[in-house]
Every structure is written in C-alpha cells, then in structure tokens.
C-alpha atoms as a PDB file:
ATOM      1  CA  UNK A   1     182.062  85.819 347.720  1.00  0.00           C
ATOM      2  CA  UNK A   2     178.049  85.711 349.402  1.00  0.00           C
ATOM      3  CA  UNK A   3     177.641  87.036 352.369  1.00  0.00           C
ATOM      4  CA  UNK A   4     175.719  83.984 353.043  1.00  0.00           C
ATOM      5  CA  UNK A   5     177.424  81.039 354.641  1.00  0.00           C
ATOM      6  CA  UNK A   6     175.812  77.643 353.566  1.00  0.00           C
ATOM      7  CA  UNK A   7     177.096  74.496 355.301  1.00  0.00           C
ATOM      8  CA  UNK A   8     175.467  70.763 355.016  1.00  0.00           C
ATOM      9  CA  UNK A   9     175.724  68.806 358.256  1.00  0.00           C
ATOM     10  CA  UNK A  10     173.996  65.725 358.164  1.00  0.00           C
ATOM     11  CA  UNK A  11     170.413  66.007 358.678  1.00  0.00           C
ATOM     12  CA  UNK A  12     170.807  70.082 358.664  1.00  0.00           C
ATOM     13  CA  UNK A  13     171.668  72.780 356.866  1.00  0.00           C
ATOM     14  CA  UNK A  14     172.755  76.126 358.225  1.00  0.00           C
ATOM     15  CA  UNK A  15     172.642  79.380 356.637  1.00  0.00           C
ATOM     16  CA  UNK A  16     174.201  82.292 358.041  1.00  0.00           C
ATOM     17  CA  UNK A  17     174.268  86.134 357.275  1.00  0.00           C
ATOM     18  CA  UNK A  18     177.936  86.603 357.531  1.00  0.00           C
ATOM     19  CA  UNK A  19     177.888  90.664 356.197  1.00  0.00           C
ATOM     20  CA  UNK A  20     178.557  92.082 359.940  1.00  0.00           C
ATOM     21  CA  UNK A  21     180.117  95.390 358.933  1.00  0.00           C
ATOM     22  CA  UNK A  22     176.785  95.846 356.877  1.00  0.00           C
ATOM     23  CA  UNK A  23     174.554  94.816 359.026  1.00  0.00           C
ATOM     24  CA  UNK A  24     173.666  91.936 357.032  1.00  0.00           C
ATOM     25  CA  UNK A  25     172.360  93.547 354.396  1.00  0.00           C
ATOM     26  CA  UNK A  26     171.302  91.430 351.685  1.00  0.00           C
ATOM     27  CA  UNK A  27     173.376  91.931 348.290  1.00  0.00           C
ATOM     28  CA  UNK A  28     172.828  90.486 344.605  1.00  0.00           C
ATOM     29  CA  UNK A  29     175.094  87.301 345.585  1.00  0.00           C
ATOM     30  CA  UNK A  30     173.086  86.889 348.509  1.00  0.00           C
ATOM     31  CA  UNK A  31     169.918  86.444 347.338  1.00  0.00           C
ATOM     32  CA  UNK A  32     171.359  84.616 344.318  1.00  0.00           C
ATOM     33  CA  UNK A  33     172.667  82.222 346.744  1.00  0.00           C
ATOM     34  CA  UNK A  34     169.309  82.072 348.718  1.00  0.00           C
ATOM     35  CA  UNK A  35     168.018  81.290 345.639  1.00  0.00           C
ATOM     36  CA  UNK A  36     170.425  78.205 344.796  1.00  0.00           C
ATOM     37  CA  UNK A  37     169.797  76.941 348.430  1.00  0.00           C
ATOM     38  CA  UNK A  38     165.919  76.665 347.824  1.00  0.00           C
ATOM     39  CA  UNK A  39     166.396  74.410 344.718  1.00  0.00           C
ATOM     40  CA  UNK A  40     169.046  72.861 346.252  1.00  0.00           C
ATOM     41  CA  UNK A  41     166.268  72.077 349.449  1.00  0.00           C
ATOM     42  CA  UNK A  42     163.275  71.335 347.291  1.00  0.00           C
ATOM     43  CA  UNK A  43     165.240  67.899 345.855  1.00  0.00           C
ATOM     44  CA  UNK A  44     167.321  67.000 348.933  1.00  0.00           C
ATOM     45  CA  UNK A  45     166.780  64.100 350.571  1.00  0.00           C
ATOM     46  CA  UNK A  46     168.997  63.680 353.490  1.00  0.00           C
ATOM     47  CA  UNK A  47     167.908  67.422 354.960  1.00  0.00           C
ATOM     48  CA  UNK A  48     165.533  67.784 357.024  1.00  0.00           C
ATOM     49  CA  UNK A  49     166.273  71.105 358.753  1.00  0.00           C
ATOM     50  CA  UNK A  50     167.630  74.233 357.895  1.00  0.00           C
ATOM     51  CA  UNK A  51     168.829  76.724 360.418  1.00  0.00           C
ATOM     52  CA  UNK A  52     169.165  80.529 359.347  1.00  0.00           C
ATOM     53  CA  UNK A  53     170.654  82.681 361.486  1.00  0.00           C
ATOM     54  CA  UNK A  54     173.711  85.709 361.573  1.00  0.00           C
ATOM     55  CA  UNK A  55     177.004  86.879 362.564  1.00  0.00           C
ATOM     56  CA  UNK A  56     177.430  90.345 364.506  1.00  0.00           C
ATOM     57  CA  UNK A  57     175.043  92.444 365.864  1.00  0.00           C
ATOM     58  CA  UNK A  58     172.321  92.831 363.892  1.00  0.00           C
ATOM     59  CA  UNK A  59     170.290  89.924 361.992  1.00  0.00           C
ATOM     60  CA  UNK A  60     169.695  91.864 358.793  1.00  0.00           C
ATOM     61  CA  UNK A  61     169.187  95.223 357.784  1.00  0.00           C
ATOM     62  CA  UNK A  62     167.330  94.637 354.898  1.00  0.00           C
ATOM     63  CA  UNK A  63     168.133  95.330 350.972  1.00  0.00           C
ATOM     64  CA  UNK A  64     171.903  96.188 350.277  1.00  0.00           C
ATOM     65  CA  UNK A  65     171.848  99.964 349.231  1.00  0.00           C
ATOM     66  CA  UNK A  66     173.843  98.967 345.721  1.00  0.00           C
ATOM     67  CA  UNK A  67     170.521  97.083 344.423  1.00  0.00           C
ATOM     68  CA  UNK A  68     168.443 100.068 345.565  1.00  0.00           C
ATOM     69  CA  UNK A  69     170.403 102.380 343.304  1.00  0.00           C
ATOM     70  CA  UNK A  70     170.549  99.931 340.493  1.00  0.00           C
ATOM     71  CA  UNK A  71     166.565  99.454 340.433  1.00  0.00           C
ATOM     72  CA  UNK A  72     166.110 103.141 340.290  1.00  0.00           C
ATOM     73  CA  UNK A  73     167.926 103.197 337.293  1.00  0.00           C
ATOM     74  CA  UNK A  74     164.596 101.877 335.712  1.00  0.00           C
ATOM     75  CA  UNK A  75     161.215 102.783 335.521  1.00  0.00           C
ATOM     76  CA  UNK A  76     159.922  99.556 336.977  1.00  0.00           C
ATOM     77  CA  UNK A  77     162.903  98.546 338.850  1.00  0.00           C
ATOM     78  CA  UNK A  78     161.689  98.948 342.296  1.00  0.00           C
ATOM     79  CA  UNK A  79     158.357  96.711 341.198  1.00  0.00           C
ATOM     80  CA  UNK A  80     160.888  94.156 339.879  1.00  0.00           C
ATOM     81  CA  UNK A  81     163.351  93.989 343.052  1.00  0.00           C
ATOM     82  CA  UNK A  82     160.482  93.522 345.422  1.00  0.00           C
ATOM     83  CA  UNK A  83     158.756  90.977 343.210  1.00  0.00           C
ATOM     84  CA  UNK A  84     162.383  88.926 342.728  1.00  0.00           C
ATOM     85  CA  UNK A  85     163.114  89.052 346.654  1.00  0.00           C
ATOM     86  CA  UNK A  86     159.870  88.518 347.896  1.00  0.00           C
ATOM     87  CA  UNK A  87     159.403  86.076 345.945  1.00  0.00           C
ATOM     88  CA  UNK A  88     162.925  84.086 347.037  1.00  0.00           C
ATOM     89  CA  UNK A  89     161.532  84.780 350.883  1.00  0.00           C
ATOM     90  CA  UNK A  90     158.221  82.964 350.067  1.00  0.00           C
ATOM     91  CA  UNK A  91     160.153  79.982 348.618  1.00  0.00           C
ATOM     92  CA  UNK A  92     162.086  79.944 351.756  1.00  0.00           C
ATOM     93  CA  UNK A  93     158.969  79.300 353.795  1.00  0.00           C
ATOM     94  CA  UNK A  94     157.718  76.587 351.811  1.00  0.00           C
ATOM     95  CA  UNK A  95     160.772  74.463 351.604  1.00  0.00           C
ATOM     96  CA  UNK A  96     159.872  71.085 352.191  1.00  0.00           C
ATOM     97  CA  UNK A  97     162.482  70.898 355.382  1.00  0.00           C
ATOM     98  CA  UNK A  98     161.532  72.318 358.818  1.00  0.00           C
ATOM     99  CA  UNK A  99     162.963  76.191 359.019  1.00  0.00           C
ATOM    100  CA  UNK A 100     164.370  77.151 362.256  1.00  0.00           C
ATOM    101  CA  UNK A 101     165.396  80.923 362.068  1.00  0.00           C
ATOM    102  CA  UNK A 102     167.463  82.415 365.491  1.00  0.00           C
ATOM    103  CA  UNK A 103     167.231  86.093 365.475  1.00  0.00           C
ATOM    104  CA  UNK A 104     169.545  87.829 367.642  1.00  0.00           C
ATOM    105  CA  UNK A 105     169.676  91.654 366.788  1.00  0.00           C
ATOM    106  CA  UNK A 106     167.554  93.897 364.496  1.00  0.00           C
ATOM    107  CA  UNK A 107     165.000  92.362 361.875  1.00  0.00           C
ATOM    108  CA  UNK A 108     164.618  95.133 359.591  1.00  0.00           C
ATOM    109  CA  UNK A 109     162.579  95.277 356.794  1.00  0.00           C
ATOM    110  CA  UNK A 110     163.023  92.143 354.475  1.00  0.00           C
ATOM    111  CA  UNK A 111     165.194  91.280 357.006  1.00  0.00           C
ATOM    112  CA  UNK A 112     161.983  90.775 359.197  1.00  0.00           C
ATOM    113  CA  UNK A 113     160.314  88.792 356.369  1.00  0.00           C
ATOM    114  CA  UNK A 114     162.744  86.639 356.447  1.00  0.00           C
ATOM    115  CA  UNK A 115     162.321  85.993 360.135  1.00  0.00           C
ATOM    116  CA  UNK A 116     158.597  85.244 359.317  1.00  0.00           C
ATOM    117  CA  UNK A 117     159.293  82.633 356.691  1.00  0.00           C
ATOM    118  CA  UNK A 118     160.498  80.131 359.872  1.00  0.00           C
ATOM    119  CA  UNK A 119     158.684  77.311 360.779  1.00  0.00           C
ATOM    120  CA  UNK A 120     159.930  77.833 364.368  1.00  0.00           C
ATOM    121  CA  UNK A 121     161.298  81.893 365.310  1.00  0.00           C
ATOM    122  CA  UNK A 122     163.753  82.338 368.342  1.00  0.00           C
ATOM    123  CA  UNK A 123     165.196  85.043 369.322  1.00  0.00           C
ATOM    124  CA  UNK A 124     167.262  87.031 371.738  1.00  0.00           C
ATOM    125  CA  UNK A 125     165.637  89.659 373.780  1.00  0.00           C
ATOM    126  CA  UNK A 126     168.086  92.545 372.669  1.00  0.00           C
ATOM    127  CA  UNK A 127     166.077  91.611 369.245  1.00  0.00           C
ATOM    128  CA  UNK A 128     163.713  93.754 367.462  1.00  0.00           C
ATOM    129  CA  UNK A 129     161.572  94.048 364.841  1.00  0.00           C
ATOM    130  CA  UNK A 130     161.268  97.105 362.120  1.00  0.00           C
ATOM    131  CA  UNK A 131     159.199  97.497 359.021  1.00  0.00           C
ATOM    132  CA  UNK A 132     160.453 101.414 358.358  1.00  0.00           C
ATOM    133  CA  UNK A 133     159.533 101.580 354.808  1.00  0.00           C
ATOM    134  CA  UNK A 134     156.500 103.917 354.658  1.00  0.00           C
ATOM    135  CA  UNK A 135     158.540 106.161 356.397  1.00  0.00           C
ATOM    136  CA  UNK A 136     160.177 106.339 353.313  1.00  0.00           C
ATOM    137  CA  UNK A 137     157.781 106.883 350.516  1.00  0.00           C
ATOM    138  CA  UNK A 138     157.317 102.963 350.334  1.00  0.00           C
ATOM    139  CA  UNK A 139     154.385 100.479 351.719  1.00  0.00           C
ATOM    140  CA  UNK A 140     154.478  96.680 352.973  1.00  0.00           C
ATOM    141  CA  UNK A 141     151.993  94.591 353.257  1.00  0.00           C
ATOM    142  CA  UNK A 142     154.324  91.340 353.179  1.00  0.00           C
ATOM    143  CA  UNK A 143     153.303  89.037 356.031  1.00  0.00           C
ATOM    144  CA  UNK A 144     150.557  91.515 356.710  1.00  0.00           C
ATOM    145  CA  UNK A 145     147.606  88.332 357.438  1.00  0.00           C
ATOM    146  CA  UNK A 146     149.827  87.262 359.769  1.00  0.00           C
ATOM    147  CA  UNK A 147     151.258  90.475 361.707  1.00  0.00           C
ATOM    148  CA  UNK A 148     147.086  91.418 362.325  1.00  0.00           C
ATOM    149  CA  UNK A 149     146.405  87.930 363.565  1.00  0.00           C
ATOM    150  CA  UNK A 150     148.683  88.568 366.182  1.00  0.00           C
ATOM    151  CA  UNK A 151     148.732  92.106 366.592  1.00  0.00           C
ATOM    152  CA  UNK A 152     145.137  92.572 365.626  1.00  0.00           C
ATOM    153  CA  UNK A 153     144.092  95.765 363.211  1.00  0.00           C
ATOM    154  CA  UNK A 154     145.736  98.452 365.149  1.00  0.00           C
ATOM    155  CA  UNK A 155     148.981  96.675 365.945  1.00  0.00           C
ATOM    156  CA  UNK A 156     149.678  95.964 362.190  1.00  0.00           C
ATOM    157  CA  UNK A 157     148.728  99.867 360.917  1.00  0.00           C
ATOM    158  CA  UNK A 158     150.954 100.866 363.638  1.00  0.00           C
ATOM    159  CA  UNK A 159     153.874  98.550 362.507  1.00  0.00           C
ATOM    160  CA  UNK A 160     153.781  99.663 359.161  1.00  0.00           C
ATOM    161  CA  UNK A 161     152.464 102.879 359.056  1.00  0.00           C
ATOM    162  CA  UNK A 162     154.014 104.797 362.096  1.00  0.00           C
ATOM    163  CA  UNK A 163     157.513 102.763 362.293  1.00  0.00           C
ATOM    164  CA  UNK A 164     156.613 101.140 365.680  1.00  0.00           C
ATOM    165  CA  UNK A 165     159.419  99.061 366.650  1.00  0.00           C
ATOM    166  CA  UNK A 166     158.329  95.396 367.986  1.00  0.00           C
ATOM    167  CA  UNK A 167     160.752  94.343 370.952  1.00  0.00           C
ATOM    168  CA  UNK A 168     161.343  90.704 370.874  1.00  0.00           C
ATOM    169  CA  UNK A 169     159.639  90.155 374.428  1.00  0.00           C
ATOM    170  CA  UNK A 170     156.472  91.707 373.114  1.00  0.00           C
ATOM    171  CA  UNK A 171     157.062  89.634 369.973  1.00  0.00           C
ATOM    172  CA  UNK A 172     157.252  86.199 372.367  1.00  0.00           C
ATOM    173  CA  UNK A 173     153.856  87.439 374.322  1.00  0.00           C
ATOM    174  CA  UNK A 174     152.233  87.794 370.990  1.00  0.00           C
ATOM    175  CA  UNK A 175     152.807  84.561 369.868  1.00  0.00           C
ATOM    176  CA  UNK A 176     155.126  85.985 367.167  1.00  0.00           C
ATOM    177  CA  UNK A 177     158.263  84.220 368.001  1.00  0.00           C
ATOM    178  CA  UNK A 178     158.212  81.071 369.851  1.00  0.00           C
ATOM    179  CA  UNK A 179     160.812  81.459 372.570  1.00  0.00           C
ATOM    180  CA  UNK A 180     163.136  84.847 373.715  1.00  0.00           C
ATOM    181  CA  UNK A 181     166.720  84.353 374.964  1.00  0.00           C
ATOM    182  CA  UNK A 182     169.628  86.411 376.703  1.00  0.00           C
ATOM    183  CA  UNK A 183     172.229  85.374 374.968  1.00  0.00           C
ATOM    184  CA  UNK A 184     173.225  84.300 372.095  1.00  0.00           C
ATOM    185  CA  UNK A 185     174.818  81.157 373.469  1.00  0.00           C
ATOM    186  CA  UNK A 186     171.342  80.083 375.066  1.00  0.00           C
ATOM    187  CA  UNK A 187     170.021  80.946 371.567  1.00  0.00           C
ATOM    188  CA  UNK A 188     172.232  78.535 369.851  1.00  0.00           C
ATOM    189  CA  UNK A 189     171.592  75.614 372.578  1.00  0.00           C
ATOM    190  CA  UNK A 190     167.963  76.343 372.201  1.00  0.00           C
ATOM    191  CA  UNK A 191     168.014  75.525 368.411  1.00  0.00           C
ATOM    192  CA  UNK A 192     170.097  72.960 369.168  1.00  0.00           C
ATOM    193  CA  UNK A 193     167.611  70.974 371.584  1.00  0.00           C
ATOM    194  CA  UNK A 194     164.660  71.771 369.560  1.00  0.00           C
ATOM    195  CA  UNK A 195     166.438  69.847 366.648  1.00  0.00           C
ATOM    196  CA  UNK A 196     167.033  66.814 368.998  1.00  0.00           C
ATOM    197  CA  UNK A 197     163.364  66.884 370.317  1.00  0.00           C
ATOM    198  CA  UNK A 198     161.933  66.680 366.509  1.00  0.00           C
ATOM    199  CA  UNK A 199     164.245  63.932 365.498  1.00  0.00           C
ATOM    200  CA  UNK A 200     162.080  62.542 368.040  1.00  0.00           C
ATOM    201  CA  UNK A 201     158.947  62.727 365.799  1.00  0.00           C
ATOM    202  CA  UNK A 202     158.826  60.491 362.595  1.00  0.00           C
ATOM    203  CA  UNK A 203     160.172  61.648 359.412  1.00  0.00           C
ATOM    204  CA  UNK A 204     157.228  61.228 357.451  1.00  0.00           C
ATOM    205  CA  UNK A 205     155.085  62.910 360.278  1.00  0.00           C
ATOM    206  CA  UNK A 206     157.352  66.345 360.026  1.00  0.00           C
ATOM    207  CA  UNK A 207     156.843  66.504 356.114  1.00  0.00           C
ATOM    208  CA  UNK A 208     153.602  66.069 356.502  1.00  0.00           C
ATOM    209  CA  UNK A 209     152.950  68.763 359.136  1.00  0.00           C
ATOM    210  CA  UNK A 210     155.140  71.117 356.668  1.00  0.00           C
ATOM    211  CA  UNK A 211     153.490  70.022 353.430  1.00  0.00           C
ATOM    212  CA  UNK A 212     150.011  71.178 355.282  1.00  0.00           C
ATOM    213  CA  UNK A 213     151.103  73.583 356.327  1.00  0.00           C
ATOM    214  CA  UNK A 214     152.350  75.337 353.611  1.00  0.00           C
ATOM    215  CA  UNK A 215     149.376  74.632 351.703  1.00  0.00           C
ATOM    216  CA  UNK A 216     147.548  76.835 353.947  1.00  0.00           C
ATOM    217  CA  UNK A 217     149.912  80.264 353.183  1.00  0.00           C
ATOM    218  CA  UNK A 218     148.301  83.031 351.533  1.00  0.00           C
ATOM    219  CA  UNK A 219     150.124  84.865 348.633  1.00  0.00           C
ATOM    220  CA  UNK A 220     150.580  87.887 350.390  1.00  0.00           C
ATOM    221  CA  UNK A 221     153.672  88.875 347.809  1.00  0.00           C
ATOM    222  CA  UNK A 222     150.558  89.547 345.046  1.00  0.00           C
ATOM    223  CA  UNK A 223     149.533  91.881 347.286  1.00  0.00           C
ATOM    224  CA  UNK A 224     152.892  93.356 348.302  1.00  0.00           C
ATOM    225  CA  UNK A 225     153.423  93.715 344.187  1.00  0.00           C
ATOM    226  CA  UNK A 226     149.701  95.378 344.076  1.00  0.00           C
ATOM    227  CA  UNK A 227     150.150  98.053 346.812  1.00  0.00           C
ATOM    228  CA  UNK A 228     153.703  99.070 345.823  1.00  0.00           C
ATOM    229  CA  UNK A 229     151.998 100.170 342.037  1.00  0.00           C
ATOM    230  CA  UNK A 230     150.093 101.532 343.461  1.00  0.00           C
ATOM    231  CA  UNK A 231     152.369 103.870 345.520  1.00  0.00           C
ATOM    232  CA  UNK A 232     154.203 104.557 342.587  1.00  0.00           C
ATOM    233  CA  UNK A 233     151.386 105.002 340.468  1.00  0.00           C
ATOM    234  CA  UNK A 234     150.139 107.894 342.613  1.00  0.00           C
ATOM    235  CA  UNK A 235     153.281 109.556 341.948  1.00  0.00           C
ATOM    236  CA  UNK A 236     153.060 112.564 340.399  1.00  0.00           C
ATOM    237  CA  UNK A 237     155.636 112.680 338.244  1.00  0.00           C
ATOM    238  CA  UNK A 238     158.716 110.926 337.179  1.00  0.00           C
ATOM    239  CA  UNK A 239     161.005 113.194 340.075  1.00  0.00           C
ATOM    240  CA  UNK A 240     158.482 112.128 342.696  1.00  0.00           C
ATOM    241  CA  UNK A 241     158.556 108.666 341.594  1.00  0.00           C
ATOM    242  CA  UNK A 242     162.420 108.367 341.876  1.00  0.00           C
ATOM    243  CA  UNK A 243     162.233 110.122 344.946  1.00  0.00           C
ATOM    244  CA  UNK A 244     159.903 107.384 346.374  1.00  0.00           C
ATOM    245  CA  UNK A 245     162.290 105.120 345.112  1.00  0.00           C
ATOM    246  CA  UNK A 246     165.486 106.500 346.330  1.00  0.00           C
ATOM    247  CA  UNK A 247     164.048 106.811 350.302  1.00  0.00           C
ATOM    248  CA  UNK A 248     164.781 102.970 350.570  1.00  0.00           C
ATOM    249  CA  UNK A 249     168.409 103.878 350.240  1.00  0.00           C
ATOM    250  CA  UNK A 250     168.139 105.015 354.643  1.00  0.00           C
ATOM    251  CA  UNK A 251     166.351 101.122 354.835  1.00  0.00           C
ATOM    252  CA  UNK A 252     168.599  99.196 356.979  1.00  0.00           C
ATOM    253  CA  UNK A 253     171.211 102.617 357.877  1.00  0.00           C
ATOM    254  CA  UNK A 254     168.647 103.129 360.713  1.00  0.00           C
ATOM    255  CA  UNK A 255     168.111 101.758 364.118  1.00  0.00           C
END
C-alpha cells in the first residue's frame, strides 16, 4: 500500500505523506504513485488544485533507505535514482493545476524539493529546511537558481555545502515560503481560505498564470544529473564510489 494518500474532492486533489513512523520517507510505491498522479493531473479537467501535505511530525525525510541500497547495487544506480525522482518532482511543478504544498515539520532533502515544486509554500514555524547531502559524499544543485535568488550566493553555498538548516521564519522573510503558521490547524485553515480566495479569480485566468509560469522554469535536474557525475566520477575507485553512494543511507535518519 503507498504511503501516499490521494483523494479527489471536487475541484481539489489532496496528496498526503502518510509514512509517519518513517518520517515520510519516500519509497518505490510512493514515487510510483506520484508518478500516476501527474498523468492523472496533466488530462483532468475538473481539478484545479492539488494540495500536498503530511501526517506526523515531519514532512519528509527524503529517499526511503531500501532504494538507496538497491541503487548501489549498480554502477550507475545512484545517477539513475536521482534522474527518475527528480525528474517526477519537476513534473509535479508543472502540472497544469495550481500546487499548494503545507509544510509542517522537517523538509529534508528531496523532501525539500518537493516543497519547492508548489505554486504557493506554507508552512508551520516548527518547520525547517535541510539539504544534508554533501555532508555525505553527495552534491545538489536541484532548485539551486532559485535558493540564490533568495538567499543570494552565500546563502545557497552555505545551504548546500555546510548543512545550514533554514528555519521556516527565515524561510517566510526570504520570500521562500509565502506564509508561516503555529499550528497545524491554522495551517490547514490557511490552505483552506487561499483555495476560496482563487476560486475567486477566473478559471481560464489561473491556467494561464500557471501555463506562464511554468514556461519560465529552468531545467535545473540537467544540472543536478551533471554535478552528481561528476562527484562520482572523481571517485577514485570503485570502494570510494560505493562509499559516496552508501552516505545517503543517514539522508533523512538525521535532524
């Protein structure tokens, strides 16, 4: 059964991480599901919002630790499981329906990704953002245009290079998420008022916005691709290349 919850209600559609006692890490079903969902989206025609969001205590941890082992198993496996998921997150952003995502824990890793795919990002304050990978013999650069827009040259290095955790309220004064919360409750009314106020604006009007929008997204997942082959390229030799590899197994067992 996937960890990821899928219900269509009307005009919306709401996804929800529903692995608590693994923090929401995401497994093979769950990105296979993630991956139904976006074809499912791309030819629907009564949705026009999805909401992603979690159960428990943490929003998601990142890559379950069973498809970590199983890419080591091959020599390009690691290449191949970020090119598959980053590529399902990047669909995710350019659905053609308005994504609202409500964070309310720890957005680790892919798990931040994710986060950055919304249209619209709320969170609670107890939130935080992580991108721990080199840390562990890996690099990401997913996202990265965005991240040094906001943070500016300094801010992104020190995200993904030294581990720096982003706190949600920092996050909100950056412009990175659009509104912080207490609770989860006022998180959950907040999505639920910002879906009233754009029913407000015309149909046609909110598809257009997306459709522009969209169009204007770089392809940072070439570069994510580029700069993890060339981590593992630098390797030097095929113990120091699984090694590299098999640090991703502490992703998401952190924090």
């Amino acid at each position: 059964m996937s960890g990821l919850d899928v219900r269509f209600e009307g005009d919306t559609v709401r996804a929800t991480l529903c692995r608590p006692l693994v923090r929401n890490a995401l497994g093979a079903e769950e990105w296979q599901r993630l991956e139904s969902l976006e074809e499912e989206l791309a030819s629907s025609r009564e949705a026009d919002f999805v909401v992603l969001a979690s159960e428990g205590d943490c929003f998601c941890a990142g890559v379950d630790l069973a498809l970590i082992e199983a890419a080591r198993q091959r020599p390009e496996g690691m290449i191949d499981l970020i090119r598959r998921n980053g590529s399902i997150v990047a669909r995710l952003g350019r659905v053609p329906q308005l994504l609202i995502v409500a964070v309310d824990g720890p957005a680790i890793g892919i798990g931040m990704h994710l986060a950055l795919a919304g249209d619209f990002l709320l969170a609670t304050r107890r939130s935080y953002f992580w991108l721990p990978e080199a840390q562990l013999g890996l690099v990401d650069v997913f996202h990265h245009g965005v991240l040094e827009r906001c943070l500016g040259r300094h801010g992104a290095a020190a995200l993904a290079l030294l581990g720096r955790k982003l706190p949600a309220g920092e996050a909100l004064r950056l412009g990175i998420i659009g509104e912080c919360f207490d609770t989860r409750a006022a998180l959950d009314d907040a999505v639920d008022d910002m879906r009233a106020t754009l029913r407000k604006v015309p149909r046609g009007v909110r598809r257009a916005y997306k459709a522009r929008a969209v169009a204007g997204l770089t392809d940072d997942l070439v570069g994510q691709v580029e700069a993890m082959q060339a981590v593992l390229a630098g390797a030097e030799s095929s113990e120091e290349r699984a090694s590299i590899s098999g640090r991703q197994a502490a992703q998401g067992q952190q924090g």
